[in-house]
N, C-alpha and C. Protein backbone atom coordinates (compact mmCIF):
# COMPACT_ATOMS: atom_id res chain seq x y z
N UNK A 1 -129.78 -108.86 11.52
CA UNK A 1 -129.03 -110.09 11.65
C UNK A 1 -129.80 -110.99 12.61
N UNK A 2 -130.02 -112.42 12.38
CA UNK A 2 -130.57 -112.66 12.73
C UNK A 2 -129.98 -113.84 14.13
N UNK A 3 -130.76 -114.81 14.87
CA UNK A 3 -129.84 -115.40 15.36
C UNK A 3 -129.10 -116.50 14.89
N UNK A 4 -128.65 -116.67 13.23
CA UNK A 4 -128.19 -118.04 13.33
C UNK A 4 -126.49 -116.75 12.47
N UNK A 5 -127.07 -116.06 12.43
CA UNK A 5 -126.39 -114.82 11.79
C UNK A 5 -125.20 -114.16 12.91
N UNK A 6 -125.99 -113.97 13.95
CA UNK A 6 -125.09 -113.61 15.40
C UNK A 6 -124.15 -114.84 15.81
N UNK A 7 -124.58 -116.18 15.48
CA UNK A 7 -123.64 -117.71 16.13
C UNK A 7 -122.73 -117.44 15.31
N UNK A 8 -122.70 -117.18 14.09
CA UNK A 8 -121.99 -117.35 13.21
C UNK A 8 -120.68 -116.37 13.50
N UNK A 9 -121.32 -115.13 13.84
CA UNK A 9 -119.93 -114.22 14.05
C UNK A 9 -119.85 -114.19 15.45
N UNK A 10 -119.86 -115.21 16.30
CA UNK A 10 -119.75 -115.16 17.74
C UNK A 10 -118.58 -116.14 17.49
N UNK A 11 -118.92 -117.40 16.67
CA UNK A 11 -117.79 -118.29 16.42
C UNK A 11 -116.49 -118.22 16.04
N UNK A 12 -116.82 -117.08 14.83
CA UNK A 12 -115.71 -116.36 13.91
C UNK A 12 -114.66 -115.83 14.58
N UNK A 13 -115.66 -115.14 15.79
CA UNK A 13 -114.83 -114.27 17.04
C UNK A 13 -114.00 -114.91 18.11
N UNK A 14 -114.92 -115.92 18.21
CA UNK A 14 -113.89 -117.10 19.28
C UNK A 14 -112.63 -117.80 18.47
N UNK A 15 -112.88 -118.05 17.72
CA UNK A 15 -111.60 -118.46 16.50
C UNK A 15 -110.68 -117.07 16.56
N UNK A 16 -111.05 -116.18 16.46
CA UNK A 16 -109.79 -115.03 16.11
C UNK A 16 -109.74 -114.94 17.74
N UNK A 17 -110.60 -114.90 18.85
CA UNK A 17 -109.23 -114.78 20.49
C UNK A 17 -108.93 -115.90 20.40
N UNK A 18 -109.15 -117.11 20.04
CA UNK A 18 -108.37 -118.35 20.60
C UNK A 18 -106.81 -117.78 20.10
N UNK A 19 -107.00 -117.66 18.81
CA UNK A 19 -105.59 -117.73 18.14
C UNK A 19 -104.75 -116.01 18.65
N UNK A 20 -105.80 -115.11 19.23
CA UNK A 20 -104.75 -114.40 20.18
C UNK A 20 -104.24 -114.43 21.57
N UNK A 21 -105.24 -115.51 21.93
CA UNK A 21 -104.50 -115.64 23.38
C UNK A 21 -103.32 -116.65 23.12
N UNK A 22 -103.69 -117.38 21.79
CA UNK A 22 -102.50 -118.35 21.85
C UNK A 22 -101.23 -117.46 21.85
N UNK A 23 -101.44 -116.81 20.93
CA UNK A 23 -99.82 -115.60 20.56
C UNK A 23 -99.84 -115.10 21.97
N UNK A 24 -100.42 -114.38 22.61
CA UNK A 24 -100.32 -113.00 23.66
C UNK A 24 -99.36 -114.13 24.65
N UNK A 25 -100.04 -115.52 24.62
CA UNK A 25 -99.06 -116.24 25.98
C UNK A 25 -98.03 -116.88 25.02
N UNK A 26 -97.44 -117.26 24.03
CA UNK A 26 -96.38 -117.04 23.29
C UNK A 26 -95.24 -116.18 23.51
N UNK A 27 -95.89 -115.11 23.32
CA UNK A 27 -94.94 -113.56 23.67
C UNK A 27 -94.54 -113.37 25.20
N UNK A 28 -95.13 -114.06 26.02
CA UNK A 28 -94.96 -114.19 27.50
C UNK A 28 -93.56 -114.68 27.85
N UNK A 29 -92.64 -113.81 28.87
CA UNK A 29 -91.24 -114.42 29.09
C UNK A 29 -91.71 -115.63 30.11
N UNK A 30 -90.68 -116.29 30.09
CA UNK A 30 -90.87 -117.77 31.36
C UNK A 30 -90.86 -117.32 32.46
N UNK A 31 -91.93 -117.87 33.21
CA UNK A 31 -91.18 -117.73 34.49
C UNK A 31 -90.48 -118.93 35.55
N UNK A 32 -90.00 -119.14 36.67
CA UNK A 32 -89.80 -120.03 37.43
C UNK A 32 -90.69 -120.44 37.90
N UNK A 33 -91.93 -120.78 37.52
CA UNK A 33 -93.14 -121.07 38.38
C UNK A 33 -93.81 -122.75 38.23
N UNK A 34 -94.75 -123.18 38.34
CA UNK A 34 -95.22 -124.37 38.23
C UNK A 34 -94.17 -125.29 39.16
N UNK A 35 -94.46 -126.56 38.54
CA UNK A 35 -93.48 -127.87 39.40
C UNK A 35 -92.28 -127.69 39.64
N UNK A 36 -91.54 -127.18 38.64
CA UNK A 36 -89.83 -126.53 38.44
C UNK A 36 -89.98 -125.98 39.45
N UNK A 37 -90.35 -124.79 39.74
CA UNK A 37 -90.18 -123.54 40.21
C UNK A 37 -90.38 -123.78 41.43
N UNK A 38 -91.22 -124.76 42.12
CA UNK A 38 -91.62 -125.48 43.80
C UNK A 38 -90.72 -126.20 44.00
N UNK A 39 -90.23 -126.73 43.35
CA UNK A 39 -88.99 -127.97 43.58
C UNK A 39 -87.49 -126.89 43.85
N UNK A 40 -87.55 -125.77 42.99
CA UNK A 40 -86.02 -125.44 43.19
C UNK A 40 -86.01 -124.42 44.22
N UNK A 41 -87.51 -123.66 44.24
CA UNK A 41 -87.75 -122.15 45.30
C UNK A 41 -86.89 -121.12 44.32
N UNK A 42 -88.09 -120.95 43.26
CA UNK A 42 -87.59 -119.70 42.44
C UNK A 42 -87.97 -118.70 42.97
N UNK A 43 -86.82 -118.21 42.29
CA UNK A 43 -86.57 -116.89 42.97
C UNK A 43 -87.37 -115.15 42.90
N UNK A 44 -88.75 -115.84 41.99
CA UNK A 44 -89.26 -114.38 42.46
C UNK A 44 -90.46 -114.93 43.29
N UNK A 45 -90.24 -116.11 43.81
CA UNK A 45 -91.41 -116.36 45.10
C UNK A 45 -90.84 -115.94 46.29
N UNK A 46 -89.99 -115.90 45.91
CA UNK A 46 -88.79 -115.30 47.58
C UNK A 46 -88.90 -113.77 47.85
N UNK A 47 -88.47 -113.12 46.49
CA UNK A 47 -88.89 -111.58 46.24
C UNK A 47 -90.34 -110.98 46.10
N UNK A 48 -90.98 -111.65 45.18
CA UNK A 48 -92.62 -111.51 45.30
C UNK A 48 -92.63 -110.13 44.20
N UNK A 49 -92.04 -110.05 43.15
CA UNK A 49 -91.72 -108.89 42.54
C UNK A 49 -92.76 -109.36 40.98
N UNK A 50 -93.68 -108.01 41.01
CA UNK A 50 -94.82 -107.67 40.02
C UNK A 50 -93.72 -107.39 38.72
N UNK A 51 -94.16 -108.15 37.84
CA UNK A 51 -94.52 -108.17 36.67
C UNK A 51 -94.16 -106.53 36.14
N UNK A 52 -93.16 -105.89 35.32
CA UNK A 52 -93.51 -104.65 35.01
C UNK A 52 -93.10 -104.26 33.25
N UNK A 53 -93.15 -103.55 32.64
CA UNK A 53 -93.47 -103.10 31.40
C UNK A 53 -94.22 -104.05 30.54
N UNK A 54 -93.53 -104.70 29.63
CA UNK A 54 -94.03 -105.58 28.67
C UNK A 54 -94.85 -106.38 28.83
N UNK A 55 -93.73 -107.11 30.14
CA UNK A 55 -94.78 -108.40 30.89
C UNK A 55 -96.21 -108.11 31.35
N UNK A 56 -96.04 -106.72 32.13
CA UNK A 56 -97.25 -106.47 32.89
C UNK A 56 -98.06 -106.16 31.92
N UNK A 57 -97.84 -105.62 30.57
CA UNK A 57 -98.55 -105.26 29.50
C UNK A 57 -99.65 -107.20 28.56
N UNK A 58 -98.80 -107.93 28.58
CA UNK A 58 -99.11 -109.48 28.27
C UNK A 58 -99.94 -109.49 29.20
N UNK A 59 -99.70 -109.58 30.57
CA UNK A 59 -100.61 -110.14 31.04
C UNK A 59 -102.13 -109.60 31.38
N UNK A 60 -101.78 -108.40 31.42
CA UNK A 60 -103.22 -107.40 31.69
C UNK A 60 -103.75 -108.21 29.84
N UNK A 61 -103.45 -107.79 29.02
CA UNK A 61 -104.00 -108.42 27.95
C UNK A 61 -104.42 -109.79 27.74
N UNK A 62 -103.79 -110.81 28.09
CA UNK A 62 -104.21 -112.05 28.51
C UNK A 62 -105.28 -112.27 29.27
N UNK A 63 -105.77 -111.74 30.63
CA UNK A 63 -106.86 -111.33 31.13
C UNK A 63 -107.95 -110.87 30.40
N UNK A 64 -107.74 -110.18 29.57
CA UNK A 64 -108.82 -109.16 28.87
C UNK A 64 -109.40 -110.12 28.11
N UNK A 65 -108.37 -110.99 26.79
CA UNK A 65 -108.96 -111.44 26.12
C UNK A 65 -109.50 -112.94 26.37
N UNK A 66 -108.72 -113.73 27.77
CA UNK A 66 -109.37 -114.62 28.52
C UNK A 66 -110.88 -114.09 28.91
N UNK A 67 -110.95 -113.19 29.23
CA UNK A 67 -112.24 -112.85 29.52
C UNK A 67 -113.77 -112.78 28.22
N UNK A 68 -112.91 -112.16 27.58
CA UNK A 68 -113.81 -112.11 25.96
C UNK A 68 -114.04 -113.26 25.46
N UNK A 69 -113.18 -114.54 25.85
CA UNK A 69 -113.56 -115.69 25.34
C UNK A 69 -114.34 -116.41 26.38
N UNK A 70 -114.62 -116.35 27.35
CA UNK A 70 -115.72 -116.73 28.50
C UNK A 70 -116.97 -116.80 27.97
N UNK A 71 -116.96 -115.28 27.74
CA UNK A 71 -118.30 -114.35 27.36
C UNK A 71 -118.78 -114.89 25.70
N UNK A 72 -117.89 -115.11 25.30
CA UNK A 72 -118.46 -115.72 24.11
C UNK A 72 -118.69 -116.79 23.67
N UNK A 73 -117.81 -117.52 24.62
CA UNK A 73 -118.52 -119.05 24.83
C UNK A 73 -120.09 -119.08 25.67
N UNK A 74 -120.37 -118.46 26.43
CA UNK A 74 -121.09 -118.38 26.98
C UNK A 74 -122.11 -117.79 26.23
N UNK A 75 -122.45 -116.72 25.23
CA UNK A 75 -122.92 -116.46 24.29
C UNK A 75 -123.60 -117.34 23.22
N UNK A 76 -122.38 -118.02 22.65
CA UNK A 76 -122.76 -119.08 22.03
C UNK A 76 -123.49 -120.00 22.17
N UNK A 77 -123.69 -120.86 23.65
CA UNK A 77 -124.04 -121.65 24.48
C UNK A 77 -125.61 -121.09 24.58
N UNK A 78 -125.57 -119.74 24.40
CA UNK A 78 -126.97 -119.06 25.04
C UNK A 78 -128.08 -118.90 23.34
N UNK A 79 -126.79 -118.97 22.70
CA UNK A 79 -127.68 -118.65 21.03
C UNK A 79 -128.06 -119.94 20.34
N UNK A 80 -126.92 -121.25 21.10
CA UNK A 80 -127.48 -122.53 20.24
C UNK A 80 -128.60 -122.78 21.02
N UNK A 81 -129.08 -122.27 22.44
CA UNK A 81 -130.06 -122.95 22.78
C UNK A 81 -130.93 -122.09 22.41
N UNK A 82 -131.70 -120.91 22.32
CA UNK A 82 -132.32 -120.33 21.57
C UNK A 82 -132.38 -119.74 20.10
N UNK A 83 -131.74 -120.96 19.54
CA UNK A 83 -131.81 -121.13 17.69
C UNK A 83 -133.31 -120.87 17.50
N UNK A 84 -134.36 -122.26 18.18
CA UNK A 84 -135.45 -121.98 17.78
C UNK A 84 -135.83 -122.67 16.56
């Protein structure tokens, strides 16, 4: 495979995490956080209470595949400039 062969399924790949990080933070419950959440003093900034089963499961995954899409942007970036 060559390199215009590798862009091609680097792209393919960023297209299929975009559209799972879109879902994975979809599936994410709300929280009280952002502007809302400073204005009213939600209530797990008071408690400070981790994230556990499902949630903690979304977000460790969200991470993961935030990360895979870094790397493959960055990939990409590295293969259009050595097309050649």
């Amino acid at each position: 495979m060559g390199v215009k062969g590798m862009l091609a399924a680097a792209k393919i790949g960023l297209v299929v995490l975009s559209v799972l990080l879109i879902v994975v933070i979809l599936f994410q419950s709300g929280r009280s956080a952002g502007l809302s959440g400073v204005i009213t003093g939600g209530a797990e900034q008071v408690t400070n209470r981790r994230p556990k089963g499902w949630d903690s499961l979304l977000a460790k995954v969200t991470v993961l595949i935030a990360t895979l899409f870094l790397l493959i942007t960055l990939l990409i970036a590295y293969l259009g400039v050595h097309q050649g």
